[in-house]
N, C-alpha and C. Protein backbone atom coordinates (compact mmCIF):
# COMPACT_ATOMS: atom_id res chain seq x y z
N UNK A 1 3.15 -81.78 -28.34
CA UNK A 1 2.79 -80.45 -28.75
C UNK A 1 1.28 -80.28 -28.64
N UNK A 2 0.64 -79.36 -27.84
CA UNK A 2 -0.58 -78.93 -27.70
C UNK A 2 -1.45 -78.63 -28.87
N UNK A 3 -2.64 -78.86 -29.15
CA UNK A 3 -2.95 -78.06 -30.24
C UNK A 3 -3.42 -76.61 -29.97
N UNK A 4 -3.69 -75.98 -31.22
CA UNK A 4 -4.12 -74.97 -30.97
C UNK A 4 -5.82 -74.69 -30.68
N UNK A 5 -6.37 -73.69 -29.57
CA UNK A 5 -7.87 -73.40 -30.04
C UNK A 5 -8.35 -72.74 -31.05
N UNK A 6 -9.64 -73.01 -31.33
CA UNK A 6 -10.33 -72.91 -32.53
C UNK A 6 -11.24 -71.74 -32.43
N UNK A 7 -11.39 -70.43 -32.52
CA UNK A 7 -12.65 -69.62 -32.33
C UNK A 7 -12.94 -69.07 -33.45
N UNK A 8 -14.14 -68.68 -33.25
CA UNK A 8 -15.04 -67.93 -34.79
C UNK A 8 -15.53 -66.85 -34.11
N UNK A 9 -15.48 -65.73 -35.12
CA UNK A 9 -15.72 -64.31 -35.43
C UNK A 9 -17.53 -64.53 -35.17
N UNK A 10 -18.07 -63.80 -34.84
CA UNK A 10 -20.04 -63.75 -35.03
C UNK A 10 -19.59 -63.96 -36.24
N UNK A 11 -19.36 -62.75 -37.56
CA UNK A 11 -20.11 -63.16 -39.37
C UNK A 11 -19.59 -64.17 -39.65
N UNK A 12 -18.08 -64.82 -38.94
CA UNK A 12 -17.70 -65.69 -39.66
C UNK A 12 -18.65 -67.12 -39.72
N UNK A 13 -18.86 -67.54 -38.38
CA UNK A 13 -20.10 -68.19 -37.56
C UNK A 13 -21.51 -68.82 -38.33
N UNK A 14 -21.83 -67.19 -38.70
CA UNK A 14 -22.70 -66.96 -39.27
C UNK A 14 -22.72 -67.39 -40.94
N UNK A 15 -21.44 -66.80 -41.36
CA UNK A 15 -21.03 -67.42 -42.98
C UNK A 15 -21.15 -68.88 -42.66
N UNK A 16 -20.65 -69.53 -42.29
CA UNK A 16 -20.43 -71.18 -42.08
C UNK A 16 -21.68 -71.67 -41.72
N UNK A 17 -22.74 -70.94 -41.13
CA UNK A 17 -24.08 -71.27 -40.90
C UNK A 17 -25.23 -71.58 -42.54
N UNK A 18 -25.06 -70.43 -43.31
CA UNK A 18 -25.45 -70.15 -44.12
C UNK A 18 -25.07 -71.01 -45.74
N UNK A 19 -23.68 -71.52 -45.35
CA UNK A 19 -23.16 -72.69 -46.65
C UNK A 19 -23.92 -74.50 -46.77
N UNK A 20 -23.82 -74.94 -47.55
CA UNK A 20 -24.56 -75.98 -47.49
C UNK A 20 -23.64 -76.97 -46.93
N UNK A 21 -24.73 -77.84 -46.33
CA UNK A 21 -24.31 -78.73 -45.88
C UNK A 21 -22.93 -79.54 -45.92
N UNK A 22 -22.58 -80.13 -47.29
CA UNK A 22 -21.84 -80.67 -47.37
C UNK A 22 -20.55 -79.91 -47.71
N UNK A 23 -20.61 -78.61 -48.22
CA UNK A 23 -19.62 -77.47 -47.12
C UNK A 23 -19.00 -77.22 -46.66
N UNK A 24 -20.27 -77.03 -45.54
CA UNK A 24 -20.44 -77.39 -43.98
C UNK A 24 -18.95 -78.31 -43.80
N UNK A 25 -18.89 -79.60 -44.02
CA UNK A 25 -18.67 -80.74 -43.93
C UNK A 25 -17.19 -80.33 -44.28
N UNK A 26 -16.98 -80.15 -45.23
CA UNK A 26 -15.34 -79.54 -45.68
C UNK A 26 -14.65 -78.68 -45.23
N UNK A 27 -15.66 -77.79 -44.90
CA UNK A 27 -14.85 -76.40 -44.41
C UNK A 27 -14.32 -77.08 -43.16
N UNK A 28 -15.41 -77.67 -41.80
CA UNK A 28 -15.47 -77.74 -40.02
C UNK A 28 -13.89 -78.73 -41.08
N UNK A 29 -13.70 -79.42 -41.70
CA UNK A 29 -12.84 -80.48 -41.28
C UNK A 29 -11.68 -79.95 -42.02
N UNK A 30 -11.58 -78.91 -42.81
CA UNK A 30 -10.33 -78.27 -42.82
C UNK A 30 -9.96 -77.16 -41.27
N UNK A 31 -10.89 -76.79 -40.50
CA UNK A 31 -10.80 -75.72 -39.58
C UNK A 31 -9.98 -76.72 -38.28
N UNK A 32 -10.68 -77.86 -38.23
CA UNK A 32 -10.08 -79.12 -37.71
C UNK A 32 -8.50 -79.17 -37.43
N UNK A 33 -8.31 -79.34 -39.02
CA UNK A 33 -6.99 -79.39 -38.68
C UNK A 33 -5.99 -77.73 -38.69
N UNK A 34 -6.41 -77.20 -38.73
CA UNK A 34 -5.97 -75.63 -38.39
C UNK A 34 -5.95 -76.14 -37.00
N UNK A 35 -6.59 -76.29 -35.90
CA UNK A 35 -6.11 -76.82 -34.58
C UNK A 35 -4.59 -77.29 -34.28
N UNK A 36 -3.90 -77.98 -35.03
CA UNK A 36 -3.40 -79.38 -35.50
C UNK A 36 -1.88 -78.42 -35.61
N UNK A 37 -2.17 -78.15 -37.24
CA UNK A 37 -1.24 -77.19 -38.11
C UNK A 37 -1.61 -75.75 -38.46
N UNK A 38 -1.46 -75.00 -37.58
CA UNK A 38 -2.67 -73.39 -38.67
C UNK A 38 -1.57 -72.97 -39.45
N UNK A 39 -0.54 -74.02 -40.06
CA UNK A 39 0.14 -72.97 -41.26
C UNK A 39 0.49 -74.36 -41.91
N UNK A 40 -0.50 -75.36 -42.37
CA UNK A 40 -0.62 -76.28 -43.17
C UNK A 40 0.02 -76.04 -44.83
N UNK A 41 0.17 -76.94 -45.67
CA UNK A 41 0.78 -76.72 -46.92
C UNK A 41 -0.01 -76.15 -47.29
N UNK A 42 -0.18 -75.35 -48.45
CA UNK A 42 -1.60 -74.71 -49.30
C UNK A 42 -1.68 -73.15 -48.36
N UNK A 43 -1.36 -73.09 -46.80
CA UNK A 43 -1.93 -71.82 -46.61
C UNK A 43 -1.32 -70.48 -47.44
N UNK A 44 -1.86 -69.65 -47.01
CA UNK A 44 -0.87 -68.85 -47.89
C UNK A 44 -1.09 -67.10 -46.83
N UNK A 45 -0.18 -66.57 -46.35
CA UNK A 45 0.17 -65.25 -45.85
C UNK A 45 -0.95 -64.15 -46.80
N UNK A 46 -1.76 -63.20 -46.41
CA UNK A 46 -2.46 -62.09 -47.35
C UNK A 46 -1.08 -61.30 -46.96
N UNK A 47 -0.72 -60.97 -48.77
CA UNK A 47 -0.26 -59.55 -48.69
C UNK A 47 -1.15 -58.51 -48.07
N UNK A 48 -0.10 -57.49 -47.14
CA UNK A 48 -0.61 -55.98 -46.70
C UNK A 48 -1.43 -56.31 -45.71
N UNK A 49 -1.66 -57.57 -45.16
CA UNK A 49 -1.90 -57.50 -43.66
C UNK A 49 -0.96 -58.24 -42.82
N UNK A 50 -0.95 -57.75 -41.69
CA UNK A 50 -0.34 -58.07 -40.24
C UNK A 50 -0.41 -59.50 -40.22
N UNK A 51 -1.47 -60.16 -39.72
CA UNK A 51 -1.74 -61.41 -39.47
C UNK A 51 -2.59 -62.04 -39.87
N UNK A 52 -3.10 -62.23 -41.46
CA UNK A 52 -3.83 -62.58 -41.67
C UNK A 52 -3.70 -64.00 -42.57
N UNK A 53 -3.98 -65.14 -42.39
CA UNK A 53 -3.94 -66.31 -43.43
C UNK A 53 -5.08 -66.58 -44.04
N UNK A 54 -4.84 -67.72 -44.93
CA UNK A 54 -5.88 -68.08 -45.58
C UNK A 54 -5.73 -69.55 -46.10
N UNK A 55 -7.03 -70.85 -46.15
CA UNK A 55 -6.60 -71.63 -46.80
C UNK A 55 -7.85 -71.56 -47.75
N UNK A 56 -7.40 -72.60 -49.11
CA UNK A 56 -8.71 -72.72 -49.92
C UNK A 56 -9.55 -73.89 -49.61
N UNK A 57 -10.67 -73.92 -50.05
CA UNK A 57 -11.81 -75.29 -50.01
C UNK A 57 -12.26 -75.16 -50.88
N UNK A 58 -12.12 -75.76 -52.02
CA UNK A 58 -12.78 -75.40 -53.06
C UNK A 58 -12.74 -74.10 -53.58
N UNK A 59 -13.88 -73.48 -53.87
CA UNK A 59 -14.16 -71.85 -54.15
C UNK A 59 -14.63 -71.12 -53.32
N UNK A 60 -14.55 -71.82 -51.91
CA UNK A 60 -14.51 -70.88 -50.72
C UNK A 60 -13.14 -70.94 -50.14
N UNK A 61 -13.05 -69.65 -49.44
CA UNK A 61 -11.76 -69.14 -48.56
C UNK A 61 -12.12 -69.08 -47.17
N UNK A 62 -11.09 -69.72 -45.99
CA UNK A 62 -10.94 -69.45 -45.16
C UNK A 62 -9.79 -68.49 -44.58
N UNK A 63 -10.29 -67.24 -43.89
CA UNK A 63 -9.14 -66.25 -43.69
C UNK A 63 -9.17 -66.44 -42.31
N UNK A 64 -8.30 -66.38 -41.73
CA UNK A 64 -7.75 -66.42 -40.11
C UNK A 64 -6.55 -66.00 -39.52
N UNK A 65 -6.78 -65.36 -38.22
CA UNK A 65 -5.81 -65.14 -37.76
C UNK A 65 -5.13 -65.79 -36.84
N UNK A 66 -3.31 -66.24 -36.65
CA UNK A 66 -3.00 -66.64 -35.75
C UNK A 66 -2.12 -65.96 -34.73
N UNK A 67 -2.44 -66.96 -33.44
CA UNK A 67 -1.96 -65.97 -32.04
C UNK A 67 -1.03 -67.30 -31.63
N UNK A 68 0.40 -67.38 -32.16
CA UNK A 68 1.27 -68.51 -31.41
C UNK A 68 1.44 -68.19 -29.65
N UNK A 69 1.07 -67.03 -29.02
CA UNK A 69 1.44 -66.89 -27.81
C UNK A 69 0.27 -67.49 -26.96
N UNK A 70 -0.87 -67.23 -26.88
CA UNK A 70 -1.79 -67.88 -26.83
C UNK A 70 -2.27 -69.21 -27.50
N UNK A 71 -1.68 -69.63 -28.32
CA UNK A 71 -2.38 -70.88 -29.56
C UNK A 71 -3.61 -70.89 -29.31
N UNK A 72 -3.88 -69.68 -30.27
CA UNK A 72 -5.41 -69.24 -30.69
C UNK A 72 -5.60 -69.40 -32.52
N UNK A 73 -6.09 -69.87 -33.00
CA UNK A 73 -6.47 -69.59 -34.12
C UNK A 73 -7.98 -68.98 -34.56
N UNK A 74 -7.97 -67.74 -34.87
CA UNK A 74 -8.91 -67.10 -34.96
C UNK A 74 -9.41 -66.78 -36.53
N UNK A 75 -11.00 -67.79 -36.73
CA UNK A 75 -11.29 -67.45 -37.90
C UNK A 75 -12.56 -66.14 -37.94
N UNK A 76 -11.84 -65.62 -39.19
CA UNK A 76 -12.61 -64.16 -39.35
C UNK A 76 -13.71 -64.08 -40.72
N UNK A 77 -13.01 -64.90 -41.94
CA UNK A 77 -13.84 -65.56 -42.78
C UNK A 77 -14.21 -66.39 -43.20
N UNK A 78 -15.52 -67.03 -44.18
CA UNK A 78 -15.84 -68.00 -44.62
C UNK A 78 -16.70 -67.61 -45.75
N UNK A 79 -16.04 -67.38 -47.11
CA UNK A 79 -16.79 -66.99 -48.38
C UNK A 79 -15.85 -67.45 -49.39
N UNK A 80 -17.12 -66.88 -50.63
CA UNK A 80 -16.72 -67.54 -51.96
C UNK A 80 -15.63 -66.79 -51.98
N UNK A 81 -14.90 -66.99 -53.11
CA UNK A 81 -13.44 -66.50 -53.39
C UNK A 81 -13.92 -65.19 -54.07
N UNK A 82 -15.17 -65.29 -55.17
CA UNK A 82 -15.18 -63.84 -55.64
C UNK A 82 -15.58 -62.55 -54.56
N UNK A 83 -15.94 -63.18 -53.08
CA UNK A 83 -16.28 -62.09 -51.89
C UNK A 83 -15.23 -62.08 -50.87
N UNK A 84 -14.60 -63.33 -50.84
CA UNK A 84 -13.94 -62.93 -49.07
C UNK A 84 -12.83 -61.82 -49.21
N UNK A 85 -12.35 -60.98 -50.10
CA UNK A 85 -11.21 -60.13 -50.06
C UNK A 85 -11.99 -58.55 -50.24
N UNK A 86 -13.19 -58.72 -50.38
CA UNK A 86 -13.82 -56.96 -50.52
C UNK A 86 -14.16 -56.23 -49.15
């Protein structure tokens, strides 16, 4: 089974630029395995959108979208939990 590719949004990019280091470090290696599995245990479906997931890291959220026809996984966020849903 192929994995899937990995792309980032510019803000998302940019959010993941801006977190610290060690982070840094958690987030790239949960996004990792989104390659792997993008509907790993823990993810969870957003109510009231189309295609949107999410996993946690701590008290940051990763939101992404997946494309099984392509095996694209497309991340759109990377914020604290009290911002990534506004």
């Amino acid at each position: 089974m192929d994995d899937y590719g990995v792309t980032f949004a510019r803000s998302a990019r940019r959010e993941l630029e801006a977190l610290e280091v060690s982070m840094v470090r958690r987030v790239i290696s949960k996004i990792d395995g989104l390659a792997r599995d993008p509907r790993p245990s823990g993810s969870r479906k957003l109510q009231g959108e189309q295609n949107l997931w999410r996993i946690r890291i701590g008290d940051y959220r990763v939101v992404y979208s997946i494309d099984d026809r392509q095996r694209i996984v497309d991340i759109v966020r990377i914020r604290h939990r009290r911002d990534v849903y506004r």
